[in-house]
C-alpha atoms as a PDB file:
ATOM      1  CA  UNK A   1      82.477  11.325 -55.048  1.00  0.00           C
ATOM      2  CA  UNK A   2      79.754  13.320 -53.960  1.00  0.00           C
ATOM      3  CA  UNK A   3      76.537  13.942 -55.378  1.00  0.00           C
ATOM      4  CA  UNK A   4      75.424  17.164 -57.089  1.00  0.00           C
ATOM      5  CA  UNK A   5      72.717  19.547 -57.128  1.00  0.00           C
ATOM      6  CA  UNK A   6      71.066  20.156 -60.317  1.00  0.00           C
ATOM      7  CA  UNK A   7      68.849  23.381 -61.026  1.00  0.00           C
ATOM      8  CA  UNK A   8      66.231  22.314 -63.001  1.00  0.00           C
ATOM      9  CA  UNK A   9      64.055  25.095 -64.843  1.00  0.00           C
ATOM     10  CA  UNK A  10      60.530  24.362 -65.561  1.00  0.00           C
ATOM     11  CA  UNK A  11      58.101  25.820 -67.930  1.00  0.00           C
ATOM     12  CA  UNK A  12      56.579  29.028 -67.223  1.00  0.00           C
ATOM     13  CA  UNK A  13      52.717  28.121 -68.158  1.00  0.00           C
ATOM     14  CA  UNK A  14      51.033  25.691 -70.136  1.00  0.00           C
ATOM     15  CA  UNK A  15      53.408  24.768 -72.807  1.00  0.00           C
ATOM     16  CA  UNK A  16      55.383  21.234 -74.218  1.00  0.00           C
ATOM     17  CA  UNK A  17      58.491  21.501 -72.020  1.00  0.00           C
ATOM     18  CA  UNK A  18      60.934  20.476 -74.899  1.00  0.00           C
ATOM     19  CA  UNK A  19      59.544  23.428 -76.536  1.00  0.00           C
ATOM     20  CA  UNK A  20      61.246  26.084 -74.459  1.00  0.00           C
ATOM     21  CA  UNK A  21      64.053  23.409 -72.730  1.00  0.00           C
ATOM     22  CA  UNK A  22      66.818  22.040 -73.798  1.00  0.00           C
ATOM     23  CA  UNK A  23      66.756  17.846 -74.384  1.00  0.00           C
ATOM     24  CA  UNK A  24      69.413  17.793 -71.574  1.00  0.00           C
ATOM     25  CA  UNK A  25      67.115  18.676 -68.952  1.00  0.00           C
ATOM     26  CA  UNK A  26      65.118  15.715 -70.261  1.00  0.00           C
ATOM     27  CA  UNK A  27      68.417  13.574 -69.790  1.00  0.00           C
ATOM     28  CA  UNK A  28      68.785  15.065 -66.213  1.00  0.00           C
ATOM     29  CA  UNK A  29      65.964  14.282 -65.101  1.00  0.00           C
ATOM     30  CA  UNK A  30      65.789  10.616 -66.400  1.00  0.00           C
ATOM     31  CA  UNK A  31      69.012   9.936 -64.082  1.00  0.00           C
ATOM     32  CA  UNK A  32      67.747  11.582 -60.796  1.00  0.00           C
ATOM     33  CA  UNK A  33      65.311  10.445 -58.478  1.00  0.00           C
ATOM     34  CA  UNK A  34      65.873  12.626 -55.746  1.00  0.00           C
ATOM     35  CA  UNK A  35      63.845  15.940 -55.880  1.00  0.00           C
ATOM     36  CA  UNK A  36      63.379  19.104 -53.541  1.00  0.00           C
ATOM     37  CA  UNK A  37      60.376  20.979 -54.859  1.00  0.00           C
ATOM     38  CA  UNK A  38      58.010  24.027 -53.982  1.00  0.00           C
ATOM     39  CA  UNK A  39      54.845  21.462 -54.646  1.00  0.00           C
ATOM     40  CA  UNK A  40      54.418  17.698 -54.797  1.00  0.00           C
ATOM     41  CA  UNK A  41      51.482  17.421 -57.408  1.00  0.00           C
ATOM     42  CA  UNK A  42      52.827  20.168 -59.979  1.00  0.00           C
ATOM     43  CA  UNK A  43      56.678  18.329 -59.715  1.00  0.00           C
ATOM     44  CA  UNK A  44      55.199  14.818 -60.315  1.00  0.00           C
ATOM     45  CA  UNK A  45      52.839  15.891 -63.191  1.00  0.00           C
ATOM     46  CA  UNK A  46      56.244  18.120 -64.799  1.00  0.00           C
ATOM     47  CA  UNK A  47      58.765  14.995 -63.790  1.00  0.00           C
ATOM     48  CA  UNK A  48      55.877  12.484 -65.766  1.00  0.00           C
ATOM     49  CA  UNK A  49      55.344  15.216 -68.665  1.00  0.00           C
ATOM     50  CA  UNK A  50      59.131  15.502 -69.641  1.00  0.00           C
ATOM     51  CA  UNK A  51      59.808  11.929 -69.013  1.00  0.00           C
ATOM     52  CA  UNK A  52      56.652   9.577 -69.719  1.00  0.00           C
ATOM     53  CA  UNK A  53      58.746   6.232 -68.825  1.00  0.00           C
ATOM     54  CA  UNK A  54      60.223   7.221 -65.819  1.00  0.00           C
ATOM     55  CA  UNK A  55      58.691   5.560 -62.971  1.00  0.00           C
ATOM     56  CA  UNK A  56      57.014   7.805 -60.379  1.00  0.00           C
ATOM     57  CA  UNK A  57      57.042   5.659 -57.245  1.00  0.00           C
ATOM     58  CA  UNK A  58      60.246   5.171 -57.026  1.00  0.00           C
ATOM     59  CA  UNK A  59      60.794   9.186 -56.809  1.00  0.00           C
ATOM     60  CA  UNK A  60      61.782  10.897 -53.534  1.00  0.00           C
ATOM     61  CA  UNK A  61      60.628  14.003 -53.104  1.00  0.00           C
ATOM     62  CA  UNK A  62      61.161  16.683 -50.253  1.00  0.00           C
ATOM     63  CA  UNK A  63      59.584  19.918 -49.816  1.00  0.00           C
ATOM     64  CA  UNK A  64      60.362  23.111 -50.075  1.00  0.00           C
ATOM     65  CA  UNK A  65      58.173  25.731 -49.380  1.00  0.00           C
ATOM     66  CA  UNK A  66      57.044  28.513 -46.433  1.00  0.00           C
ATOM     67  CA  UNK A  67      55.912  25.429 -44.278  1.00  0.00           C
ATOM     68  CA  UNK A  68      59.110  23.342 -44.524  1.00  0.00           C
ATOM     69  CA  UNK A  69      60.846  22.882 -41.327  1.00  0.00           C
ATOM     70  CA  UNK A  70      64.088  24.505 -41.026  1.00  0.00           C
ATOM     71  CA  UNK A  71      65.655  21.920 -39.606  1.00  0.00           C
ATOM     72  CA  UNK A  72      64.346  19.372 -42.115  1.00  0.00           C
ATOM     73  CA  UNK A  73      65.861  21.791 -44.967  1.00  0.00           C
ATOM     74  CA  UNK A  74      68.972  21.377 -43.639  1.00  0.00           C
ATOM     75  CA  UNK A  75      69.407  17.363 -44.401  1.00  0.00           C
ATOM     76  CA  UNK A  76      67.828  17.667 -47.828  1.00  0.00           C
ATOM     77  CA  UNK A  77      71.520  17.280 -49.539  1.00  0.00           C
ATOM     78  CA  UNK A  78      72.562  14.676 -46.957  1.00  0.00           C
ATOM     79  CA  UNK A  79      72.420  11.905 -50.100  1.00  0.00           C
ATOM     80  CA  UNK A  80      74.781  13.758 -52.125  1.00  0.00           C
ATOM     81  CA  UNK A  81      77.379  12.609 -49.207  1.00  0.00           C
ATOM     82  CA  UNK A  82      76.517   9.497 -50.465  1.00  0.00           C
ATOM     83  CA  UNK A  83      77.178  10.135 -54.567  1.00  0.00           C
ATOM     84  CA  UNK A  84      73.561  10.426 -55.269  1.00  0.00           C
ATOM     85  CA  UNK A  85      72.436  13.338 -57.149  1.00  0.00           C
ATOM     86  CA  UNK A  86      69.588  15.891 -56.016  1.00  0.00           C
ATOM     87  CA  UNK A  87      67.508  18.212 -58.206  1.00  0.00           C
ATOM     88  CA  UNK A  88      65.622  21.072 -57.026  1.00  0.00           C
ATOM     89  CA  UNK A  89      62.458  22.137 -59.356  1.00  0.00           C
ATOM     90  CA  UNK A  90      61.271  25.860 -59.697  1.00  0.00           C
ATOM     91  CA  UNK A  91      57.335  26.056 -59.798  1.00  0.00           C
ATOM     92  CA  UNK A  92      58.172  28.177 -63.065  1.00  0.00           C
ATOM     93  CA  UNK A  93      61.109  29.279 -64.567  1.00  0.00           C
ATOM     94  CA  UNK A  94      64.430  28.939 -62.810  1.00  0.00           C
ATOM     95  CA  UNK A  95      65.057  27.916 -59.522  1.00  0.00           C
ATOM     96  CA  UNK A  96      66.629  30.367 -57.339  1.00  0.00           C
ATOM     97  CA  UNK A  97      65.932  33.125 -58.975  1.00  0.00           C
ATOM     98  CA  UNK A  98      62.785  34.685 -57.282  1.00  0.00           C
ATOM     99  CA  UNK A  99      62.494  31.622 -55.924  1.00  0.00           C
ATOM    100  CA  UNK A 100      62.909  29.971 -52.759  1.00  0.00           C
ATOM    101  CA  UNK A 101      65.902  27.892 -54.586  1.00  0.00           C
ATOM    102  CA  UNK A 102      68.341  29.921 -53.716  1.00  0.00           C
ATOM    103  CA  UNK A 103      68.630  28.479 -49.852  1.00  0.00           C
ATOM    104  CA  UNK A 104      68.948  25.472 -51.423  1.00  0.00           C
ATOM    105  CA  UNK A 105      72.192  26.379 -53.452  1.00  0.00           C
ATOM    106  CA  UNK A 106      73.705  28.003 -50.203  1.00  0.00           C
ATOM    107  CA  UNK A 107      73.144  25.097 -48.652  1.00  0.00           C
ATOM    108  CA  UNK A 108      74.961  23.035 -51.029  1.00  0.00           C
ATOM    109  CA  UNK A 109      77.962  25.633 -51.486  1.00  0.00           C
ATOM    110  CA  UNK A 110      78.467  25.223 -48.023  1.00  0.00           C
ATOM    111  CA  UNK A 111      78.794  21.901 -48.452  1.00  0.00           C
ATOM    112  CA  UNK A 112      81.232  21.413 -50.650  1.00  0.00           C
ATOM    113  CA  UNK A 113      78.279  20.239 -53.210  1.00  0.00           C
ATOM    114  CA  UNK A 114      78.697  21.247 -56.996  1.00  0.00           C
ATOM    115  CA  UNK A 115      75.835  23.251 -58.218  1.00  0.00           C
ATOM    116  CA  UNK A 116      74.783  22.694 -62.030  1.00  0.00           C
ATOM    117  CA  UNK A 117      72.617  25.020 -63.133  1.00  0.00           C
ATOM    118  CA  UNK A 118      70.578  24.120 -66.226  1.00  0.00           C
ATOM    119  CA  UNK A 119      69.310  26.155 -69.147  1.00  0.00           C
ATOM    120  CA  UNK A 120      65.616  27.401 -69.127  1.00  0.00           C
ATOM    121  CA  UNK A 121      62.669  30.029 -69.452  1.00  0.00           C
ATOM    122  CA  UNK A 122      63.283  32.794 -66.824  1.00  0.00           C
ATOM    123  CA  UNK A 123      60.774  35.326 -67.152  1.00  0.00           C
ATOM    124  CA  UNK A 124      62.768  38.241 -65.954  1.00  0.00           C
ATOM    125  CA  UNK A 125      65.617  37.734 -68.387  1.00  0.00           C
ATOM    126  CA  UNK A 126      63.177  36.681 -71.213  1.00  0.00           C
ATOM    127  CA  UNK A 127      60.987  40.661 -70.884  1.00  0.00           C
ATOM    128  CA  UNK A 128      64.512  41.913 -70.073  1.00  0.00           C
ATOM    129  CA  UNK A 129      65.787  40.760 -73.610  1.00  0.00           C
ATOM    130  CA  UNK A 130      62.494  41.705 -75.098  1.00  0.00           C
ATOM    131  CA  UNK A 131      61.947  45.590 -73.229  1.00  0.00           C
ATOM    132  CA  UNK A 132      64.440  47.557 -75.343  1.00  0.00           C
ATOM    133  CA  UNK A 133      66.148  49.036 -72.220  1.00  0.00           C
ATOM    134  CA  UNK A 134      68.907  48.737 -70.660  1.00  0.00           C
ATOM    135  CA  UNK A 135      70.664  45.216 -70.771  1.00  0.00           C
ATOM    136  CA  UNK A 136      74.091  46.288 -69.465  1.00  0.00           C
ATOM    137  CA  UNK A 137      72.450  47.616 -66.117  1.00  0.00           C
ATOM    138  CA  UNK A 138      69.758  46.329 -64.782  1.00  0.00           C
ATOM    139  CA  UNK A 139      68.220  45.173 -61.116  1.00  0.00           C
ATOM    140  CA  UNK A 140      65.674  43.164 -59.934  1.00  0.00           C
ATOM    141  CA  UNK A 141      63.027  44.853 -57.003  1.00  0.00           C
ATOM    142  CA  UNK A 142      61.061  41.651 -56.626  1.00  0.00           C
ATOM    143  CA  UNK A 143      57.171  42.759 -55.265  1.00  0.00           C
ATOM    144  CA  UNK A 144      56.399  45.956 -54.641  1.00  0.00           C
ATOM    145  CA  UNK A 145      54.827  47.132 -50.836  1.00  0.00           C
ATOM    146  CA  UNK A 146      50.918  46.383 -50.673  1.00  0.00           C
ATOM    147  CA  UNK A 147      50.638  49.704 -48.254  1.00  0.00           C
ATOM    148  CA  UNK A 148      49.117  52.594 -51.104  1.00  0.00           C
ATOM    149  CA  UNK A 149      51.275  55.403 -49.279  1.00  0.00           C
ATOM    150  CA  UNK A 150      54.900  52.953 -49.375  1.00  0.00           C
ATOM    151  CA  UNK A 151      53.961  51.628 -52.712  1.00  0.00           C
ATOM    152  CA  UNK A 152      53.906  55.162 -54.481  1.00  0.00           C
ATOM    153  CA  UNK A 153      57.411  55.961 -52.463  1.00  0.00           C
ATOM    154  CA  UNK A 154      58.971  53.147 -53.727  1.00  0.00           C
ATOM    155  CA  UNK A 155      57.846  53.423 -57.622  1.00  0.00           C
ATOM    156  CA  UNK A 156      59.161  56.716 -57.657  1.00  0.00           C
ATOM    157  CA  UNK A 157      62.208  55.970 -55.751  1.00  0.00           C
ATOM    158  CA  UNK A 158      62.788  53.240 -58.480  1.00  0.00           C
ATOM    159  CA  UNK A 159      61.979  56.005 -61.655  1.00  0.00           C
ATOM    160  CA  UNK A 160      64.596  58.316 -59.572  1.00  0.00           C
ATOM    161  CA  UNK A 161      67.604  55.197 -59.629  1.00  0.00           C
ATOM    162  CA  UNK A 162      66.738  54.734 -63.089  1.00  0.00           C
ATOM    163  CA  UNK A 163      67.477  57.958 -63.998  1.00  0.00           C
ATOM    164  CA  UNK A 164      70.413  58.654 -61.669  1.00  0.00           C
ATOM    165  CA  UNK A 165      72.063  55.413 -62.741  1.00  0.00           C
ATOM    166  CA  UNK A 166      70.713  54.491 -66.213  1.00  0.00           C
ATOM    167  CA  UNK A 167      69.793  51.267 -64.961  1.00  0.00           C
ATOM    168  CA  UNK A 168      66.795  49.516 -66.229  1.00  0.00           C
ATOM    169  CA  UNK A 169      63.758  48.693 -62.755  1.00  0.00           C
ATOM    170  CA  UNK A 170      62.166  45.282 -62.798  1.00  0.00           C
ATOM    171  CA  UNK A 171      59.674  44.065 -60.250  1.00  0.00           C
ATOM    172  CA  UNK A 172      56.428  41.570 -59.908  1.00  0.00           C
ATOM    173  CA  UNK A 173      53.230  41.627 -58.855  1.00  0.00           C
ATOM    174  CA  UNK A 174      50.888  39.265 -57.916  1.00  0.00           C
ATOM    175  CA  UNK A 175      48.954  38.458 -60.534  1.00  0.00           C
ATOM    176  CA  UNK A 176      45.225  39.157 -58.996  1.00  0.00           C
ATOM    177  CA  UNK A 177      46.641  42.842 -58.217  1.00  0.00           C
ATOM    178  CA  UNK A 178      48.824  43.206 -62.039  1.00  0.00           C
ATOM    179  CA  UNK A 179      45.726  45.876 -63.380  1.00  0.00           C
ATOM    180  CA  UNK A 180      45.920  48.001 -60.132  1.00  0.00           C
ATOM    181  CA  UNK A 181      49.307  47.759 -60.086  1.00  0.00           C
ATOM    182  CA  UNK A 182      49.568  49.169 -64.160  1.00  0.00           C
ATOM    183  CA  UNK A 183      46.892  51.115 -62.962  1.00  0.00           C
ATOM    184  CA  UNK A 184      49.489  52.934 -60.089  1.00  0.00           C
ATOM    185  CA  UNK A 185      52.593  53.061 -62.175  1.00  0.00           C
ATOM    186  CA  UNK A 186      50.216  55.240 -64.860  1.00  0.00           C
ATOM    187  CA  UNK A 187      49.369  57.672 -62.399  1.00  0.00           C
ATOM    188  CA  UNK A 188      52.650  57.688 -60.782  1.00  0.00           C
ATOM    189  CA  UNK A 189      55.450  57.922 -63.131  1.00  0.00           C
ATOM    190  CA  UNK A 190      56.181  60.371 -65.533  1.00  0.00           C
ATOM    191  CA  UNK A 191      54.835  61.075 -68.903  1.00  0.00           C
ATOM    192  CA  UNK A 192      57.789  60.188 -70.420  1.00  0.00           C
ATOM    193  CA  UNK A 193      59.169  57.444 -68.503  1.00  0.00           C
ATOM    194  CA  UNK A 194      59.272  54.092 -70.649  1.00  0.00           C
ATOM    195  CA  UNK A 195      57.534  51.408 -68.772  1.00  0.00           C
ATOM    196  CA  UNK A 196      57.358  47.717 -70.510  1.00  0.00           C
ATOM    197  CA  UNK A 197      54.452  45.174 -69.327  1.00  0.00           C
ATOM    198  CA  UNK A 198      55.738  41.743 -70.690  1.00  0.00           C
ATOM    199  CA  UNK A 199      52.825  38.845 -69.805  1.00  0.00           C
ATOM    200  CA  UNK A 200      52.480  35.483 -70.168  1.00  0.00           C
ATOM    201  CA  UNK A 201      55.973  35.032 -71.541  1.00  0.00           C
ATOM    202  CA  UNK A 202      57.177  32.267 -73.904  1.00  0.00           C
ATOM    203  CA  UNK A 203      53.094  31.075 -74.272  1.00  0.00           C
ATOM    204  CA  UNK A 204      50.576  31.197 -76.712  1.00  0.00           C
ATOM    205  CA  UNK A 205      48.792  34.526 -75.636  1.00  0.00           C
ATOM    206  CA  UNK A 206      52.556  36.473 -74.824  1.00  0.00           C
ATOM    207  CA  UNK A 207      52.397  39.771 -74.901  1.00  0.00           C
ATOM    208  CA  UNK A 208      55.421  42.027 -74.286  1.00  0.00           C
ATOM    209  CA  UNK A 209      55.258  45.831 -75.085  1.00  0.00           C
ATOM    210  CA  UNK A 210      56.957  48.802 -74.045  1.00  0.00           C
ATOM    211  CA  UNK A 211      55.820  52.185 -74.153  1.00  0.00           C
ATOM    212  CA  UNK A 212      56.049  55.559 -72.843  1.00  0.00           C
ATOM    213  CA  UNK A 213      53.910  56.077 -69.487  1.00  0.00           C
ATOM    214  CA  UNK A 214      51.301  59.013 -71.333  1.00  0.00           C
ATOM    215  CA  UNK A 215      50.835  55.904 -74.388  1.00  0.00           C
ATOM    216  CA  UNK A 216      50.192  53.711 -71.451  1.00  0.00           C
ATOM    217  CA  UNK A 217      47.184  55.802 -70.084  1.00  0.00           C
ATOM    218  CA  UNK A 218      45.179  55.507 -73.665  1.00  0.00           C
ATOM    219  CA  UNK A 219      45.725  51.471 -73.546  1.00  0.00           C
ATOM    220  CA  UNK A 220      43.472  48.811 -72.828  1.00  0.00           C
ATOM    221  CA  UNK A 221      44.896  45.290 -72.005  1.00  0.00           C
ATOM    222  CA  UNK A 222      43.500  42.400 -69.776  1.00  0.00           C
ATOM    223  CA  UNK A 223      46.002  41.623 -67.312  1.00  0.00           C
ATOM    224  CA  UNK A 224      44.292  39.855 -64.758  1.00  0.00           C
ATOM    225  CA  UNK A 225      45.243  36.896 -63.362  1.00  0.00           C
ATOM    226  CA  UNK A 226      48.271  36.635 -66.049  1.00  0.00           C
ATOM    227  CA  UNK A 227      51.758  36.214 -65.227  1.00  0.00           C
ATOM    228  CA  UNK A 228      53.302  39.596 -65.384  1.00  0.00           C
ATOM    229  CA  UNK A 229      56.513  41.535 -65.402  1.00  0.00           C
ATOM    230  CA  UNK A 230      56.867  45.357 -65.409  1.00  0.00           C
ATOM    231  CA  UNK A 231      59.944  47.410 -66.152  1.00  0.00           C
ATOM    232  CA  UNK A 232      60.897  50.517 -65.831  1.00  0.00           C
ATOM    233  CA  UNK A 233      63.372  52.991 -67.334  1.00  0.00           C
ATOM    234  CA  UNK A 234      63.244  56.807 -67.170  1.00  0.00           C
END
């Protein structure tokens, strides 16, 4: 039988990871040795955290990340041919979803390789749940252009399908540019359009509010260098 691929979800900050996962991920993990992830140090220090008595040198890990050779990528699942198991770590959250994952899972449908995803944090569900908008139509815009001129065009492209559709706008920023970025959707958007901010999800210092655009203007939040997602709903 052939190995399979296991999507394991990580925390999404600094939390106790069988506060926010389920104790089957722990059991996962324990049986695997073989993991693709987006960063050596972060995976080992995760893999140790969940599992204290699970031996670290005897863990294989492969890369996955804007530097990893195509090529390369392409024999990650070659030990599932032989019935061993893989598991692919997000760097927060889910894998595949906004995440480099997802080639991953291609790879292994195309190979005849099951796929078992496993319960966890995902930020964009988690401020989806939380916003108050729409939960039976919603899409994900991932980032945003950088460009001032395409930016603005695209915001109000997204208020416009929001409206025309009824379906709920999520996207991301990075989070060095989240206050410039809550800064352009106040002067962009309509008065009346509902915008929700939701930072820092499932930690200590969450914060998740949703308000219309004009209540936005007359609020003061630090945002900087926190985790954020905005959504948008006209």
């Amino acid at each position: 039988m052939k190995g399979k691929l296991y999507l394991i979800p990580t925390t999404l900050g600094n939390t106790e990871p069988l506060e926010v996962l389920p104790i089957s991920v722990k059991k996962i993990i324990e049986q695997l040795n073989h993991f693709i992830v987006e960063n050596e140090k972060t995976a080992r220090r995760f893999i140790k955290k969940i599992t204290p008595s699970k031996g670290q040198g005897n863990l294989q890990l492969m890369l996955l990340d804007k530097y990893s050779d195509e090529i390369e990528i392409q024999n990650y699942l070659d030990v599932c041919e032989e019935g061993i198991s893989v598991g692919i770590l997000s760097e927060a959250g889910v894998p595949a979803i906004a995440d480099p994952g997802a080639s991953i899972a291609k790879l292994a449908h195309e190979k005849g390789i099951q796929v078992v995803p496993l319960v966890g944090p995902s930020s964009i569900l988690l401020a989806m749940m939380a916003s108050g908008m729409n939960g039976q139509s919603f899409a994900f815009n991932g980032y945003l252009p950088i460009d001032k001129a395409e930016r603005k065009r695209a915001i109000k492209q997204l208020e416009n399908t929001s409206r025309e559709k009824n379906q709920s706008q999520i996207f991301i920023e990075t989070p060095y540019r989240n206050e410039k970025m809550l800064a352009d959707l106040c002067s962009i958007l309509s008065d009346h359009t509902r915008l929700c901010v939701a930072c820092d999800v499932t930690l200590a210092s969450e914060y998740i509010k949703t308000l219309p655009v004009k209540n936005w203007k007359k609020q003061k939040i630090d945002l900087h260098k926190r985790p954020a997602i905005f959504i948008i709903h006209k």
